[in-house]
C-alpha atoms as a PDB file:
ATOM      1  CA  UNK A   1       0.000   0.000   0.000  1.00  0.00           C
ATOM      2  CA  UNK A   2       1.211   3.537  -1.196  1.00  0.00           C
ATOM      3  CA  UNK A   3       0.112   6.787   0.269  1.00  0.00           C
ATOM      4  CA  UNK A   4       0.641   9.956  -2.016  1.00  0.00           C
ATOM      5  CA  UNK A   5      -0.018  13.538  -0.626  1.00  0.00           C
ATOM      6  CA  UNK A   6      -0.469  16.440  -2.931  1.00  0.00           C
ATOM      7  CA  UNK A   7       0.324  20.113  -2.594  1.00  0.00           C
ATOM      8  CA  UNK A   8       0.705  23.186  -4.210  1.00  0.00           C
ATOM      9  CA  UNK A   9      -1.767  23.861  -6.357  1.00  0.00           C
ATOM     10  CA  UNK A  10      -4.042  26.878  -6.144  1.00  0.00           C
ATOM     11  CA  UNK A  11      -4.997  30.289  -8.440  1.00  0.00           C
ATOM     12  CA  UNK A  12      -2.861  31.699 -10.795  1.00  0.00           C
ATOM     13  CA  UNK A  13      -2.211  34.447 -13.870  1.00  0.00           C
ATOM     14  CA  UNK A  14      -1.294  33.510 -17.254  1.00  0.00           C
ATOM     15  CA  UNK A  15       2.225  33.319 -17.101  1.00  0.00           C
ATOM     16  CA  UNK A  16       2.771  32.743 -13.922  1.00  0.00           C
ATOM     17  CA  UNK A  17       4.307  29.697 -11.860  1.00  0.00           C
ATOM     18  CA  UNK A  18       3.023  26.772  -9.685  1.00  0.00           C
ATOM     19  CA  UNK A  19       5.011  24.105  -8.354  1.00  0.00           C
ATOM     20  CA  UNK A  20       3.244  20.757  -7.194  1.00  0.00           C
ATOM     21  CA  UNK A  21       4.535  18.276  -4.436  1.00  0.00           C
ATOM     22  CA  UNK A  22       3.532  14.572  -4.261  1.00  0.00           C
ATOM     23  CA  UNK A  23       4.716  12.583  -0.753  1.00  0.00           C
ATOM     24  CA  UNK A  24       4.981   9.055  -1.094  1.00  0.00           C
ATOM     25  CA  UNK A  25       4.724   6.278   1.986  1.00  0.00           C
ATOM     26  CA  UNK A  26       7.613   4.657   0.316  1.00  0.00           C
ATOM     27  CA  UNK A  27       9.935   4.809  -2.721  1.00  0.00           C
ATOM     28  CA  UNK A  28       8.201   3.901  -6.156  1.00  0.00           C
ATOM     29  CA  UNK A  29       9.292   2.363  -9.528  1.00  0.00           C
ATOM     30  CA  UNK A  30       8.180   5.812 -11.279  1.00  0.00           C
ATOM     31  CA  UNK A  31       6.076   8.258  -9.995  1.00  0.00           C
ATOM     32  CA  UNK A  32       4.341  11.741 -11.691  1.00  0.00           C
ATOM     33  CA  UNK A  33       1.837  13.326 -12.508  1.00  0.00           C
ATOM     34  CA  UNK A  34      -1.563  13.841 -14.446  1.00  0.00           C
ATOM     35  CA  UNK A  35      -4.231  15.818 -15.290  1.00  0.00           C
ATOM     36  CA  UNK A  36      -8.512  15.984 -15.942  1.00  0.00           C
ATOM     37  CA  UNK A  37     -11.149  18.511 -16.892  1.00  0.00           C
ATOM     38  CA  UNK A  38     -14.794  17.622 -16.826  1.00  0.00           C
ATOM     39  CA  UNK A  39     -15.608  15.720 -18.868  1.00  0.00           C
ATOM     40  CA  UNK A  40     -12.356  14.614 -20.142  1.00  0.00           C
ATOM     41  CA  UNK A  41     -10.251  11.723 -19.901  1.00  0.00           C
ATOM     42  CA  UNK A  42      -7.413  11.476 -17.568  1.00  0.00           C
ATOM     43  CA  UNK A  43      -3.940  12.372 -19.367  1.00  0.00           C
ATOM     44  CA  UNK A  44      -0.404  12.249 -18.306  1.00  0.00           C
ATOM     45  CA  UNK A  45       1.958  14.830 -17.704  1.00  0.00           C
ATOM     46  CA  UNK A  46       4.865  14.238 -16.858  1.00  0.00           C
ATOM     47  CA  UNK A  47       6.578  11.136 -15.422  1.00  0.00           C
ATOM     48  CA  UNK A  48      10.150  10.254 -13.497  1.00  0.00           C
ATOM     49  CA  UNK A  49      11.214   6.533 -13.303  1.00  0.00           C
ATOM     50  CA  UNK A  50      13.758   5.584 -10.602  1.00  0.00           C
ATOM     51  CA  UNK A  51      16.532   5.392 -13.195  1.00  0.00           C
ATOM     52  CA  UNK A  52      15.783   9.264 -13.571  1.00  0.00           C
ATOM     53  CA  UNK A  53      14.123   9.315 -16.670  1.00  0.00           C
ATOM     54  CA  UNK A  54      11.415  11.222 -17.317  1.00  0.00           C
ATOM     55  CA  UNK A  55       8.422  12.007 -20.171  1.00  0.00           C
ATOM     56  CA  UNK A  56       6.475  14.761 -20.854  1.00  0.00           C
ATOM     57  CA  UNK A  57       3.902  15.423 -22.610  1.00  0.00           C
ATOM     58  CA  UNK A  58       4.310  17.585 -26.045  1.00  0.00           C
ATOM     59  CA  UNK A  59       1.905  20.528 -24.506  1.00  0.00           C
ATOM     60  CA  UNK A  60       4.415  20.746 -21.489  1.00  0.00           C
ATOM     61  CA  UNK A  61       7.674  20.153 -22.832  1.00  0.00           C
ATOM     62  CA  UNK A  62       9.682  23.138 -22.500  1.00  0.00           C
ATOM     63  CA  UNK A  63       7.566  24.700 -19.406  1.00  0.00           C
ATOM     64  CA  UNK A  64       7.077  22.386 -16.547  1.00  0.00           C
ATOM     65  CA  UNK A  65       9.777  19.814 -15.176  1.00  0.00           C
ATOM     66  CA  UNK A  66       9.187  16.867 -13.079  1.00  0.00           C
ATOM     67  CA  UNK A  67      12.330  16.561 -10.191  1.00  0.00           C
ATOM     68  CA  UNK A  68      12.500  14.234  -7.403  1.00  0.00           C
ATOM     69  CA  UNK A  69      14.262  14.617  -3.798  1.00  0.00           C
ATOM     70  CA  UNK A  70      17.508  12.647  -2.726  1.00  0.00           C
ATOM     71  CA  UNK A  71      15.484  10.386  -0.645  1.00  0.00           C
ATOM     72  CA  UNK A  72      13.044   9.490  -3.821  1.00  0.00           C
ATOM     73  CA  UNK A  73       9.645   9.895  -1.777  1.00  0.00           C
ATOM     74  CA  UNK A  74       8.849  13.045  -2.850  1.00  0.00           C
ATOM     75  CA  UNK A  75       8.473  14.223  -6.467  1.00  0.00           C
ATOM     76  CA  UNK A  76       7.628  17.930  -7.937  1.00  0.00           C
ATOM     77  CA  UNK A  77       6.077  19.570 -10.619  1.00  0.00           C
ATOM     78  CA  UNK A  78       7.501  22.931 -11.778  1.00  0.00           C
ATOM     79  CA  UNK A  79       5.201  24.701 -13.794  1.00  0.00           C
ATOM     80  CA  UNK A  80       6.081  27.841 -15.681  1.00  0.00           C
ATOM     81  CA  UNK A  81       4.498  29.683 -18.177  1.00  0.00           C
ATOM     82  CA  UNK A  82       1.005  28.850 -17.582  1.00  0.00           C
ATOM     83  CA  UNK A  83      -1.549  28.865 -19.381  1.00  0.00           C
ATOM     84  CA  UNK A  84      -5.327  29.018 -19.104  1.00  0.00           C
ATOM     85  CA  UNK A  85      -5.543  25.582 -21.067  1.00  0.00           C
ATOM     86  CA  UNK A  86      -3.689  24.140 -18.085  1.00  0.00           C
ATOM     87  CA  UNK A  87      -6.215  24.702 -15.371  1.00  0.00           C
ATOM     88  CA  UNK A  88      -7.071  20.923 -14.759  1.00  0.00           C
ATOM     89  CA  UNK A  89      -7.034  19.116 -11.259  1.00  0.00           C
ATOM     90  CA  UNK A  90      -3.664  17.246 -11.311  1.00  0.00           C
ATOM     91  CA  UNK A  91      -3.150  13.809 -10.200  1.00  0.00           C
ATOM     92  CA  UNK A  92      -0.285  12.036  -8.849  1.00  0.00           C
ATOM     93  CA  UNK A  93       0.578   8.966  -8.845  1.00  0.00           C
ATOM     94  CA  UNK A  94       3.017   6.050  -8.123  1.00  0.00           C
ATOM     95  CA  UNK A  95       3.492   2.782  -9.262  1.00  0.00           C
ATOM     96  CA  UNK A  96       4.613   0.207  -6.652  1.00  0.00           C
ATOM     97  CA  UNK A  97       3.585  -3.547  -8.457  1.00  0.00           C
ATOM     98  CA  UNK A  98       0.471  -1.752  -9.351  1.00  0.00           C
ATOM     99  CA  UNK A  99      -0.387   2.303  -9.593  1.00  0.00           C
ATOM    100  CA  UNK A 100      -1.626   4.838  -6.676  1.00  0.00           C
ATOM    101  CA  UNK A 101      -3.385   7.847  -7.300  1.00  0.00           C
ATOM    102  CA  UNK A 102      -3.204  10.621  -4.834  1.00  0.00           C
ATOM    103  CA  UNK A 103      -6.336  13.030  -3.684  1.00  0.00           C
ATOM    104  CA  UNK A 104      -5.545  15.446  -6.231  1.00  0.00           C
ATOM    105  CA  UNK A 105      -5.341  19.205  -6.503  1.00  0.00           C
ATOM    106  CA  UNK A 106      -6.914  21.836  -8.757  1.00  0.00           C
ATOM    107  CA  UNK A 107      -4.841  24.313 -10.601  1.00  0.00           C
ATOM    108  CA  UNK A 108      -6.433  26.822 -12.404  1.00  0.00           C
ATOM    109  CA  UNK A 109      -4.756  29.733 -14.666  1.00  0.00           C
ATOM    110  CA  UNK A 110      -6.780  32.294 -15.630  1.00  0.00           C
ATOM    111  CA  UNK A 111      -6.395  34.591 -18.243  1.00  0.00           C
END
C-alpha cells in the first residue's frame, strides 16, 4: 500500500508559476503526474522513473519539469508559463507492483 499527498496547487495568472509536491509512503518504480477537466479523460503529464528518466507530454515540454528529492519519496512539478488551457485538477501517482493515485489538486490559470 502507497500513500501519495499532494500540494501546491491553487490560483494563478497567465504566465505565472506553480510548483506541485507529491509525498509518497515509500519509494516507487516511477512516480508523476496527471491531469482531468470535466468531462475529459485522464492524461499524463509528466513522469520520473527511478533510473531518472522522465516524459512529458508535447503541450508541457519546455515549461514544466518533473524533479525528485535525494530520498526518492517526494516528487515535484515545476510549472512555468502557464496557461489558461492548463487549469485541470492534477493527479499524482506512483506505481509500486500496481499504480496509486493521490487526492488530487486543482490548478487553475486564468487569463
Amino acid at each position: 500500500q502507497v500513500q501519495l499527498v499532494e500540494s501546491g496547487g491553487g490560483l494563478v495568472q497567465a504566465g505565472g508559476s506553480l510548483r506541485l509536491s507529491c509525498a509518497a509512503s515509500r519509494r516507487c518504480n516511477s512516480m508523476g503526474w496527471y491531469r482531468q477537466t470535466p468531462g475529459k479523460p485522464r492524461e499524463l503529464v509528466a513522469t520520473l522513473t527511478q533510473d531518472g528518466t522522465t516524459n512529458y507530454a508535447d503541450s508541457v515540454k519546455g515549461r514544466f519539469t518533473i524533479s525528485k528529492d535525494a530520498a526518492e519519496n517526494t516528487v515535484y512539478l515545476q510549472m512555468n508559463s502557464l496557461k489558461p488551457e492548463d487549469t485541470a485538477v492534477y493527479y499524482c501517482y506512483g506505481f509500486y507492483f500496481r499504480i496509486y493515485w493521490g487526492q488530487g489538486t486543482q490548478v487553475t490559470v486564468s487569463s
